[in-house]
PDB file of N, CA and C in Angstrom:
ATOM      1  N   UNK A   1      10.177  19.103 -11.415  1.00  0.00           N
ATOM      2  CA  UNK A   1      11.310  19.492 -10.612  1.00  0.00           C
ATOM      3  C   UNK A   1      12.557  18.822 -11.179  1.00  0.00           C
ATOM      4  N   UNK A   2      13.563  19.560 -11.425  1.00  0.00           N
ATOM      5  CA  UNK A   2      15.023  19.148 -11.686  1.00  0.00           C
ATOM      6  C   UNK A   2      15.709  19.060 -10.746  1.00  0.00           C
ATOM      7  N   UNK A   3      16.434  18.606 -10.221  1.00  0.00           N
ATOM      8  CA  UNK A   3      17.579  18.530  -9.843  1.00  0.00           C
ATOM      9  C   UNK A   3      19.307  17.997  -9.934  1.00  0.00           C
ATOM     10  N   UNK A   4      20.008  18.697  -9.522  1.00  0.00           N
ATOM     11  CA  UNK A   4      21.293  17.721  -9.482  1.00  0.00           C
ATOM     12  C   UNK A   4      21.689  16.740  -9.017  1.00  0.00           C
ATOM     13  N   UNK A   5      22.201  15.647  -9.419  1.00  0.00           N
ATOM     14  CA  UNK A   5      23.252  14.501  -8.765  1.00  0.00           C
ATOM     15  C   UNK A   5      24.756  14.953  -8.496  1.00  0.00           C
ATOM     16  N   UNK A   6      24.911  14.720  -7.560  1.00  0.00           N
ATOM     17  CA  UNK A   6      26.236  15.315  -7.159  1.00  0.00           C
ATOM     18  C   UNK A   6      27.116  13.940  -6.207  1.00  0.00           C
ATOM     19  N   UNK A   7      28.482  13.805  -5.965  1.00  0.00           N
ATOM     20  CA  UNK A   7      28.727  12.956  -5.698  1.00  0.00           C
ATOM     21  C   UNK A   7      28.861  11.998  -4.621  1.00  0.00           C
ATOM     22  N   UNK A   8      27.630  12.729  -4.013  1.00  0.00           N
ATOM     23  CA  UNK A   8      26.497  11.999  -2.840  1.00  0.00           C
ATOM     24  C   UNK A   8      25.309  11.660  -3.112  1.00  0.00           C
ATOM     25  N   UNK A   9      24.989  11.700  -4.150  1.00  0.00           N
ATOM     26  CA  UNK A   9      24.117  11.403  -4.721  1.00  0.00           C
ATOM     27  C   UNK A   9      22.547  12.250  -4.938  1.00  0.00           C
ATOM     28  N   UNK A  10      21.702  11.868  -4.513  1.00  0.00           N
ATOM     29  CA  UNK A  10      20.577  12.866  -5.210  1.00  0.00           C
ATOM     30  C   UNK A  10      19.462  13.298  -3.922  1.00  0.00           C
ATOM     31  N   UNK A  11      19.461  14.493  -4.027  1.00  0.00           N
ATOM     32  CA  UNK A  11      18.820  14.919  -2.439  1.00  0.00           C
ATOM     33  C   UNK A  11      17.249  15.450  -2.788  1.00  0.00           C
ATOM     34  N   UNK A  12      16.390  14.839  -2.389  1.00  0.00           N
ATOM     35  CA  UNK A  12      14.841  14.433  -2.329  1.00  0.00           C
ATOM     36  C   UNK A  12      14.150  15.927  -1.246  1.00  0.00           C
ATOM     37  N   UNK A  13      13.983  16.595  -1.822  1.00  0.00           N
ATOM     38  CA  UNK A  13      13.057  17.540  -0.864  1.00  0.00           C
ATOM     39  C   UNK A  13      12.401  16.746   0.495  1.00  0.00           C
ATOM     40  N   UNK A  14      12.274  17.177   1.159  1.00  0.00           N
ATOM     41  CA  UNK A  14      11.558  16.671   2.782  1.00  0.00           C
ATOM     42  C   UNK A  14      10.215  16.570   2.422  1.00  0.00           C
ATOM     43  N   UNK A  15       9.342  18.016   1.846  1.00  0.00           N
ATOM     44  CA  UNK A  15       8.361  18.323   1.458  1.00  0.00           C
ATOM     45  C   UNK A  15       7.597  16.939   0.597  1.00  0.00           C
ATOM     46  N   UNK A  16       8.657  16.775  -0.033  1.00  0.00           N
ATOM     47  CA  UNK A  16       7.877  15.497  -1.003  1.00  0.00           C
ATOM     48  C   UNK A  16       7.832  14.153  -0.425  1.00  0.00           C
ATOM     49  N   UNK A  17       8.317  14.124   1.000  1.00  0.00           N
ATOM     50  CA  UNK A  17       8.266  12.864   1.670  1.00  0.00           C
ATOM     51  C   UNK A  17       7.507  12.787   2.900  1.00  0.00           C
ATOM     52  N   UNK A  18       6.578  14.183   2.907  1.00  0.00           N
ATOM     53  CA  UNK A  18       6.002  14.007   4.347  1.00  0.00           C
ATOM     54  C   UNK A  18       5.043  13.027   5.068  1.00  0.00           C
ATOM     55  N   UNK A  19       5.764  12.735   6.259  1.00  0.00           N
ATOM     56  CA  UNK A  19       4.884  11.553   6.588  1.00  0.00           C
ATOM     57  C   UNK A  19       5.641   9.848   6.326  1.00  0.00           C
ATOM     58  N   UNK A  20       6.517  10.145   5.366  1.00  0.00           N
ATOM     59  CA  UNK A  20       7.084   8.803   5.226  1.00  0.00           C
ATOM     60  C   UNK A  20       8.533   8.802   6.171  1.00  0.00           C
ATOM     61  N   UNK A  21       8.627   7.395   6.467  1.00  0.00           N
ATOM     62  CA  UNK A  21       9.776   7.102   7.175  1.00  0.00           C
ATOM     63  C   UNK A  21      10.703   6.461   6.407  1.00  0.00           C
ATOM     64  N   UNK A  22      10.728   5.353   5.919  1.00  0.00           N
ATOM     65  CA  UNK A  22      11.411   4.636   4.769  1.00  0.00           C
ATOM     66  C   UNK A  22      10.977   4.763   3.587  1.00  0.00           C
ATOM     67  N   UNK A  23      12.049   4.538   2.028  1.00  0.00           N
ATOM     68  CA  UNK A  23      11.402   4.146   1.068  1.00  0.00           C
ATOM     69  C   UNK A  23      12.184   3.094   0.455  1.00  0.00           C
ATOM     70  N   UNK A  24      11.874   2.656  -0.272  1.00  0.00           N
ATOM     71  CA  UNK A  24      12.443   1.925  -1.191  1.00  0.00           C
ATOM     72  C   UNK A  24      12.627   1.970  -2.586  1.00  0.00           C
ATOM     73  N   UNK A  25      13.636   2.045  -2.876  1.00  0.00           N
ATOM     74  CA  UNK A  25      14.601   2.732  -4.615  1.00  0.00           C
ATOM     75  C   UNK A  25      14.867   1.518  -5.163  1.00  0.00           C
ATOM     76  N   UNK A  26      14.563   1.485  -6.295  1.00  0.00           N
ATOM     77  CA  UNK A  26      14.739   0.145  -7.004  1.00  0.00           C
ATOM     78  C   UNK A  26      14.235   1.119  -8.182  1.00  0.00           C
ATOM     79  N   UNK A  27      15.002   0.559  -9.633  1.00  0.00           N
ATOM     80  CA  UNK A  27      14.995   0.553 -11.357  1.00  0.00           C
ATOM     81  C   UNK A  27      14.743  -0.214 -11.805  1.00  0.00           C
ATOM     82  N   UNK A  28      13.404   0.309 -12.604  1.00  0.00           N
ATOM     83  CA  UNK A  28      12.221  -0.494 -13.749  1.00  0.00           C
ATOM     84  C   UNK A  28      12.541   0.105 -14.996  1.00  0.00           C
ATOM     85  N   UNK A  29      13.206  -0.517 -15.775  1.00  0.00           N
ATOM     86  CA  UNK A  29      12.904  -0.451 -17.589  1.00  0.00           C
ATOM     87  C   UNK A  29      13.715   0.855 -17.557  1.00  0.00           C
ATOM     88  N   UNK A  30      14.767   1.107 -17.021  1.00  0.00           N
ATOM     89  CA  UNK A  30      15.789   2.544 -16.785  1.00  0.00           C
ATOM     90  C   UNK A  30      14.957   3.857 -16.042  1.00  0.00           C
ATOM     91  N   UNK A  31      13.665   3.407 -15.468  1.00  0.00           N
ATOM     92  CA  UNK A  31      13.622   4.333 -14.413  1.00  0.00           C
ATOM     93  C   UNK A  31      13.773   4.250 -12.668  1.00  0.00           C
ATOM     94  N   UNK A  32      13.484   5.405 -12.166  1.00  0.00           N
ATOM     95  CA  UNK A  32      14.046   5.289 -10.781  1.00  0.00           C
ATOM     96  C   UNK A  32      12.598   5.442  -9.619  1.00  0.00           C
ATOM     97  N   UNK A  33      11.950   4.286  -9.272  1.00  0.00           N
ATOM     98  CA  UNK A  33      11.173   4.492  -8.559  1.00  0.00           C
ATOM     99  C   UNK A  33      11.004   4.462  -7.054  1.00  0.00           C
ATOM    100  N   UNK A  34      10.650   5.382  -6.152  1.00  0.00           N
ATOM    101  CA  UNK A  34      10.953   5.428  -5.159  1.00  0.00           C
ATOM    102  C   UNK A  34       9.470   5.521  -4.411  1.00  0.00           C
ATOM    103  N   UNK A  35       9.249   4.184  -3.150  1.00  0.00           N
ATOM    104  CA  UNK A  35       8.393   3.791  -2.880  1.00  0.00           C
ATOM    105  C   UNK A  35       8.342   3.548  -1.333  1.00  0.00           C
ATOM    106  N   UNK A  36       7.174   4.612  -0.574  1.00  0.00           N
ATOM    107  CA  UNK A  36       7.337   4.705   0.593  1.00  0.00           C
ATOM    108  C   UNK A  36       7.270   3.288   0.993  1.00  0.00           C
ATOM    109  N   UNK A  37       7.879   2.666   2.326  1.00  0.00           N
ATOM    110  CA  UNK A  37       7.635   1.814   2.887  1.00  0.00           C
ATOM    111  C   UNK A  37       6.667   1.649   4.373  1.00  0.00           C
ATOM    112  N   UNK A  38       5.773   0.847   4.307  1.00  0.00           N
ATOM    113  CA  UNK A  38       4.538   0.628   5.299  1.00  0.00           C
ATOM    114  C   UNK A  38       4.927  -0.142   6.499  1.00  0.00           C
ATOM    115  N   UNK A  39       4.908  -0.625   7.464  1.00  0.00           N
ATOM    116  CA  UNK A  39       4.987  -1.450   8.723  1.00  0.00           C
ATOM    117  C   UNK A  39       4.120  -2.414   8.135  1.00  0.00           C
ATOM    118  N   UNK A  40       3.059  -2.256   7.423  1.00  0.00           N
ATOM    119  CA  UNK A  40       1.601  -3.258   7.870  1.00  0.00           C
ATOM    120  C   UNK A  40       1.604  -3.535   6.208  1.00  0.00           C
ATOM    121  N   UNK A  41       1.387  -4.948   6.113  1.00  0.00           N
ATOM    122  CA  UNK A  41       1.031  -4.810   4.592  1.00  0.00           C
ATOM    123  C   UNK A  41      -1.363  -5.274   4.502  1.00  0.00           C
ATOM    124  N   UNK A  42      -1.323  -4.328   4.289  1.00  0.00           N
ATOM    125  CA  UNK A  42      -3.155  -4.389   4.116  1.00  0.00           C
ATOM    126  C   UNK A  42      -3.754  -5.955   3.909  1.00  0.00           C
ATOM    127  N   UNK A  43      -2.872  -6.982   3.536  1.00  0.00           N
ATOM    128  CA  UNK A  43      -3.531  -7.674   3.095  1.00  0.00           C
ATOM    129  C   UNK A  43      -4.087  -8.883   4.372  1.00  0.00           C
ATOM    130  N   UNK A  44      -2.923  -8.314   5.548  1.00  0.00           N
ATOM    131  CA  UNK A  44      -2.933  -8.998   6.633  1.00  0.00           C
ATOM    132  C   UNK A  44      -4.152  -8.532   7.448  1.00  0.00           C
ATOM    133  N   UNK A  45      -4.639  -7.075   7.068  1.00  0.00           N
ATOM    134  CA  UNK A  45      -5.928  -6.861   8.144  1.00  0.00           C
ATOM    135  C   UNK A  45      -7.119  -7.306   7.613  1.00  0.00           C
ATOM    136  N   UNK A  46      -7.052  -8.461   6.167  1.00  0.00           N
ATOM    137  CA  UNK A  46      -8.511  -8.342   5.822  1.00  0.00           C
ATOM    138  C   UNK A  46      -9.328  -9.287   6.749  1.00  0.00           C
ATOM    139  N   UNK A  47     -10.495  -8.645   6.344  1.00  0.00           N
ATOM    140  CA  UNK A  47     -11.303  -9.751   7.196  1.00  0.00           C
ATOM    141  C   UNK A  47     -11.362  -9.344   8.709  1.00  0.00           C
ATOM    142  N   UNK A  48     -10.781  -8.791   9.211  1.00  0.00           N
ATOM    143  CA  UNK A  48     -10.563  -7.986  10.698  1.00  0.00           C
ATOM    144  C   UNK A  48     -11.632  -7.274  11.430  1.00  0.00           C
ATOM    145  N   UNK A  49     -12.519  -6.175  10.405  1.00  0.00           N
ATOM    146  CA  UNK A  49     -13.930  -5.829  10.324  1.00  0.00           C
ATOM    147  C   UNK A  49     -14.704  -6.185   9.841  1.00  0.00           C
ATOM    148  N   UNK A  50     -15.446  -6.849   9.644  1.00  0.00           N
ATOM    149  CA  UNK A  50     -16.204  -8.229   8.750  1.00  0.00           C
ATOM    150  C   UNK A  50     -17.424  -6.958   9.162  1.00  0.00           C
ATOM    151  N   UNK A  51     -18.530  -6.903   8.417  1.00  0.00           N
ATOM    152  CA  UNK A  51     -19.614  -6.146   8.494  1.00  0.00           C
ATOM    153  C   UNK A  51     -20.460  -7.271   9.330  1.00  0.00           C
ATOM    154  N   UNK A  52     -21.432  -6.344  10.126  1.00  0.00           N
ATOM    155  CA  UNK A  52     -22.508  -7.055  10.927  1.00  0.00           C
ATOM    156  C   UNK A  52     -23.388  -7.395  10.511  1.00  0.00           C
ATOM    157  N   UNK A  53     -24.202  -8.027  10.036  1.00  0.00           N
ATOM    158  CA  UNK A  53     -25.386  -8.199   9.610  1.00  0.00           C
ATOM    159  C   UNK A  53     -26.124  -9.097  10.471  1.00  0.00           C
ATOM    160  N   UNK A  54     -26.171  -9.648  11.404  1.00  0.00           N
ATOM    161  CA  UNK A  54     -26.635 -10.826  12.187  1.00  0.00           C
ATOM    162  C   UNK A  54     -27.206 -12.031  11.341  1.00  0.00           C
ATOM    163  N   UNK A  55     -25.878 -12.510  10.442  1.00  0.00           N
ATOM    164  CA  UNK A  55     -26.294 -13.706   9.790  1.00  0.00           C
ATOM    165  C   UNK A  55     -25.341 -14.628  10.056  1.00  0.00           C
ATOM    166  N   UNK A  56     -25.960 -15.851  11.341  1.00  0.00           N
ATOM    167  CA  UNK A  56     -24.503 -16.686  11.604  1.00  0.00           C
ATOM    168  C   UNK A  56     -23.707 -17.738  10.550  1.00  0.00           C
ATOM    169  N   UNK A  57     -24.665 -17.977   9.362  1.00  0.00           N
ATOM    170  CA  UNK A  57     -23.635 -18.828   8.466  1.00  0.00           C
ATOM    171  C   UNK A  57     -22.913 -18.054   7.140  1.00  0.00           C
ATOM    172  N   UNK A  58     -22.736 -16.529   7.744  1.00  0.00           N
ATOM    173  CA  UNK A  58     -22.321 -15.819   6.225  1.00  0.00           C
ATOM    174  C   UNK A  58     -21.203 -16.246   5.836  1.00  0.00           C
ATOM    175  N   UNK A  59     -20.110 -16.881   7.041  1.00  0.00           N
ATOM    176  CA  UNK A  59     -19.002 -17.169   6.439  1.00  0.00           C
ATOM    177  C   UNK A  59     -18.680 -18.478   5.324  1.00  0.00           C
ATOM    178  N   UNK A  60     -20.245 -19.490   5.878  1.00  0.00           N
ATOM    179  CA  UNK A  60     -19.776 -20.587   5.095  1.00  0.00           C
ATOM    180  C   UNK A  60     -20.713 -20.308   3.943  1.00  0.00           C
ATOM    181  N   UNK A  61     -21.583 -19.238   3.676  1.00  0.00           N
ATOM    182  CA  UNK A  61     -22.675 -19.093   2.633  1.00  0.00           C
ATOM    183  C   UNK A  61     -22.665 -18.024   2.014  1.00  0.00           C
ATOM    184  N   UNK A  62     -21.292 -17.353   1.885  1.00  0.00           N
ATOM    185  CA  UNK A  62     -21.345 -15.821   1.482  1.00  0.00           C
ATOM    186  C   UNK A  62     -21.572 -16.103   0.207  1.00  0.00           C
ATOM    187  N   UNK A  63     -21.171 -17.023  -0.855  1.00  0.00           N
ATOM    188  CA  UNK A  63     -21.583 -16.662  -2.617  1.00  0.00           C
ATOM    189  C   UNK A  63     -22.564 -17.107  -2.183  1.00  0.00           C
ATOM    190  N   UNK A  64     -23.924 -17.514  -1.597  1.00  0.00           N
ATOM    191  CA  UNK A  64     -25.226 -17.788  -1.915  1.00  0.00           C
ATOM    192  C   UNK A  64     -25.840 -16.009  -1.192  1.00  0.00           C
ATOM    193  N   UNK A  65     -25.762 -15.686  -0.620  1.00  0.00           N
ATOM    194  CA  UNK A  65     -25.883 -14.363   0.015  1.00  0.00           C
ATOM    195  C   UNK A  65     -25.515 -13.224  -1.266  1.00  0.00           C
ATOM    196  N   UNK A  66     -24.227 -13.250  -1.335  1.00  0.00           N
ATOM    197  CA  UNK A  66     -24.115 -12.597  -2.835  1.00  0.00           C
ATOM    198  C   UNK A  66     -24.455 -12.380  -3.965  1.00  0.00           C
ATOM    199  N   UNK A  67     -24.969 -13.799  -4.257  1.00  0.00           N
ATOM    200  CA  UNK A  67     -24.908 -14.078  -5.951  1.00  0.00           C
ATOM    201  C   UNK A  67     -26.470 -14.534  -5.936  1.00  0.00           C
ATOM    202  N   UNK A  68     -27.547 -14.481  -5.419  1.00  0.00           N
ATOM    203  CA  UNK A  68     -28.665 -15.215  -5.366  1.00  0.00           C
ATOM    204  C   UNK A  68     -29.796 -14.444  -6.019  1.00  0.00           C
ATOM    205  N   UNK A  69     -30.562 -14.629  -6.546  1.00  0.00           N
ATOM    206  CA  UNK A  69     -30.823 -13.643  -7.375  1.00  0.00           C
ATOM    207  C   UNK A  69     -32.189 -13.177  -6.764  1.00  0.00           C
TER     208      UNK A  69
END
């Protein structure tokens, strides 16, 4: 897709943003990347659903659980 810049600058189809509310525009190495923005960053829910297994010391024994041969 081409488009023009005009002297409002550059108008983004709707279509190509559905679903997003914010983004964020910032230039890498002379390009123009534009990057939806999230409320939640993923790294905050880890651990939140921990799988069940009914093993009460997995948290302090998970590399022996893992790695045990």
């Amino acid at each position: 897709m081409r488009t023009k810049v005009t002297a409002d600058g550059l108008l983004i189809p709707k279509r190509l943003l559905q679903g997003v509310e914010e983004v964020e525009i910032r230039q890498e190495q002379g390009i123009l990347v534009i990057v939806p923005v999230t409320d939640h960053d993923p790294i905050l829910t880890l651990g939140t659903e921990p799988i069940d297994l009914e093993i009460a010391d997995a948290s302090v024994r998970h590399d022996d659980y893992l790695y045990q041969p």
